[in-house]
C-alpha atoms as a PDB file:
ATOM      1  CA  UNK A   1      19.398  -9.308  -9.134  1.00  0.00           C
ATOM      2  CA  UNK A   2      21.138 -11.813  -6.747  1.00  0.00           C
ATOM      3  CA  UNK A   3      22.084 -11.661  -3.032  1.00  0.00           C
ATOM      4  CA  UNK A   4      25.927 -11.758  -2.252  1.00  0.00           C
ATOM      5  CA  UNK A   5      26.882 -15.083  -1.462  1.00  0.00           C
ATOM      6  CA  UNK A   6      25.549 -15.948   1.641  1.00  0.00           C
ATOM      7  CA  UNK A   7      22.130 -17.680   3.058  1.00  0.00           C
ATOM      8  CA  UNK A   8      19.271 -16.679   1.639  1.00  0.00           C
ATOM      9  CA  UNK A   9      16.479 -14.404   3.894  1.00  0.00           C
ATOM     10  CA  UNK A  10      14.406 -17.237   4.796  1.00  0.00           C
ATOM     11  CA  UNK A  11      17.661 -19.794   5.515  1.00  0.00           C
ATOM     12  CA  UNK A  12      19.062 -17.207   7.571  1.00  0.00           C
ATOM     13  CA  UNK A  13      15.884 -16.688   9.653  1.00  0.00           C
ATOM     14  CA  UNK A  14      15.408 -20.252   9.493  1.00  0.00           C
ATOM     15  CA  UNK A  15      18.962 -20.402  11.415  1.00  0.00           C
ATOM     16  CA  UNK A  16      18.386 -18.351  14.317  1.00  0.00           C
ATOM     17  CA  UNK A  17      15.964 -18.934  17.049  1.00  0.00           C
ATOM     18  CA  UNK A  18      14.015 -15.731  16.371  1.00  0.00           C
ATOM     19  CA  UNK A  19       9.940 -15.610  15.420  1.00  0.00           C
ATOM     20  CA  UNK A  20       8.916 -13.091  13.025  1.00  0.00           C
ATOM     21  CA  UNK A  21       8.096 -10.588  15.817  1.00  0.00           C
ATOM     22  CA  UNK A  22      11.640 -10.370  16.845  1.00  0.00           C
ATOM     23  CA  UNK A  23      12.919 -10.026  13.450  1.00  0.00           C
ATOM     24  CA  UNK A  24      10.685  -7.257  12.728  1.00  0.00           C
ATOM     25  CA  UNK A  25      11.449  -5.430  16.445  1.00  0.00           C
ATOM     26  CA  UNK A  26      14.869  -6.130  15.212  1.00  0.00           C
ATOM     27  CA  UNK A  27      14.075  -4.671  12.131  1.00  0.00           C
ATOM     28  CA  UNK A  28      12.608  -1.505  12.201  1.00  0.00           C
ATOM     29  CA  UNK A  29      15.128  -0.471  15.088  1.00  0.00           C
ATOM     30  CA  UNK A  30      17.724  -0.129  12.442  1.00  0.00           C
ATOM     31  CA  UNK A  31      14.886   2.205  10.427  1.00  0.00           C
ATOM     32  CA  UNK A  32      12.808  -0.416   8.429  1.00  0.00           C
ATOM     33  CA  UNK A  33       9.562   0.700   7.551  1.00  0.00           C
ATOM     34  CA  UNK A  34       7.448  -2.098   6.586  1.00  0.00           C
ATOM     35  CA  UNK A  35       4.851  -3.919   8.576  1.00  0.00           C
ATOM     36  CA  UNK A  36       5.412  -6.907  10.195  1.00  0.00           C
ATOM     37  CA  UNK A  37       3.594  -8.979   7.764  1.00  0.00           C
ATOM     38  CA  UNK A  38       5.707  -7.238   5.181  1.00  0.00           C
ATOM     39  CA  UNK A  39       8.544  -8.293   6.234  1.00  0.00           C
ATOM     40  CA  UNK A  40       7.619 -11.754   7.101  1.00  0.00           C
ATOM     41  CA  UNK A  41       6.141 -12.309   3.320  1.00  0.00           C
ATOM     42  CA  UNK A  42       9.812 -10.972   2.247  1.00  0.00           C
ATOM     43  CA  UNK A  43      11.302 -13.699   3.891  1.00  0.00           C
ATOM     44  CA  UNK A  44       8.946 -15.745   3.016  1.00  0.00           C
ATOM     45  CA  UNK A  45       9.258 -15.341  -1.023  1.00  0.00           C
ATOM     46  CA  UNK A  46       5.896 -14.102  -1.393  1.00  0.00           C
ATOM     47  CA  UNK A  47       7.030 -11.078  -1.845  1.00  0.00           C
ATOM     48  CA  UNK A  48      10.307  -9.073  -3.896  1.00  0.00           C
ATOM     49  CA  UNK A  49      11.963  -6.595  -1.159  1.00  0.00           C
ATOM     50  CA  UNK A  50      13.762  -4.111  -3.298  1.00  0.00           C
ATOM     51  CA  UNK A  51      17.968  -3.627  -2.442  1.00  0.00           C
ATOM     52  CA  UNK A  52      17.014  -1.667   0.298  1.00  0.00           C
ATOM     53  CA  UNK A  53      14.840  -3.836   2.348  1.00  0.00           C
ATOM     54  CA  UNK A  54      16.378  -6.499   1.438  1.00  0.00           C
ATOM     55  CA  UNK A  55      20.201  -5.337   2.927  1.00  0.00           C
ATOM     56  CA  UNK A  56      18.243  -3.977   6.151  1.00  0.00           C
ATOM     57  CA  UNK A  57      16.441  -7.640   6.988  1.00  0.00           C
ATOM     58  CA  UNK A  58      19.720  -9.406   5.997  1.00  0.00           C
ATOM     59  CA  UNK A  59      21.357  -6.877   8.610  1.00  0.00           C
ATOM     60  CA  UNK A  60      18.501  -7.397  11.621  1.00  0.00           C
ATOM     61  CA  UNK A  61      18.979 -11.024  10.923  1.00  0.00           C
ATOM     62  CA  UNK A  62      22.893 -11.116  10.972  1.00  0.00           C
ATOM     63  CA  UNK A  63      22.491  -8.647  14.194  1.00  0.00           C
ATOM     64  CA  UNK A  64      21.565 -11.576  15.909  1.00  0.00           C
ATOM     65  CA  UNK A  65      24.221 -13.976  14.685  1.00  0.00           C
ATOM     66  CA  UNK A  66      26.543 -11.152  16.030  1.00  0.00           C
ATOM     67  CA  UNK A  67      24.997 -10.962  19.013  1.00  0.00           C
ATOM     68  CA  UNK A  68      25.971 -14.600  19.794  1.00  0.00           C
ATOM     69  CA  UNK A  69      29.537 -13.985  18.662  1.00  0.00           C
ATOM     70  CA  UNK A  70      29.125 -15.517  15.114  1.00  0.00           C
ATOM     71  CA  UNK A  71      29.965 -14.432  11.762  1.00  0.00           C
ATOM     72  CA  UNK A  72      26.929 -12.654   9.535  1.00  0.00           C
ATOM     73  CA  UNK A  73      26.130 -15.334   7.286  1.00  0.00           C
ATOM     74  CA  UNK A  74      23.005 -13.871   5.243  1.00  0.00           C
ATOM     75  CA  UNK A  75      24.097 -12.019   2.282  1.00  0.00           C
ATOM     76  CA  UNK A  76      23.600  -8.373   0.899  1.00  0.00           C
ATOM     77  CA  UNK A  77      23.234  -7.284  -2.581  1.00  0.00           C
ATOM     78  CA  UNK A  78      26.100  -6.384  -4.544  1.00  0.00           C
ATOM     79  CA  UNK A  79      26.204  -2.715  -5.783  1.00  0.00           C
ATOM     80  CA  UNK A  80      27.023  -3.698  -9.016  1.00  0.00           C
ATOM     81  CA  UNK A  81      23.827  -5.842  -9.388  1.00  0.00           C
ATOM     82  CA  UNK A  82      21.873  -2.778  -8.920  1.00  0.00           C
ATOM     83  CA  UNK A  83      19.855  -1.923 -12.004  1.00  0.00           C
ATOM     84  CA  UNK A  84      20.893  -4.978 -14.002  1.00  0.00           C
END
């Protein structure tokens, strides 16, 4: 499976002026689950997020590009990648 075209987790995080902490406040305020450290090792690479996760870290991520009036550059999963 592939993300949408788009930046990547970690280049998206690496483009805003957020620390881990903020993503994951960010995060779990739009109902992620996952621990801190979680969330930093899926941006990270270190670890697979499933579709899921994935979608709702791209999403806290682009909430802050939106926030500053710019598009949402990180991408989501296609639906159609699911379970191929």
């Amino acid at each position: 499976m592939t993300p949408s075209d788009g930046l990547s987790l970690h280049t998206g995080m690496l483009a805003t002026e957020m620390d881990y902490n903020q993503l994951w406040l960010r995060y779990i305020g739009i109902s992620g689950a996952a621990g801190p450290l979680e969330v930093e090792a899926y941006v990270l690479g270190l670890l697979s997020p499933d579709v899921y996760e994935h979608d709702l870290i791209a999403q806290a991520i682009n909430e802050w590009f939106i926030d500053r009036g710019q598009n949402h550059p990180v991408g989501y999963w296609h639906h159609s990648d699911i379970g191929k």
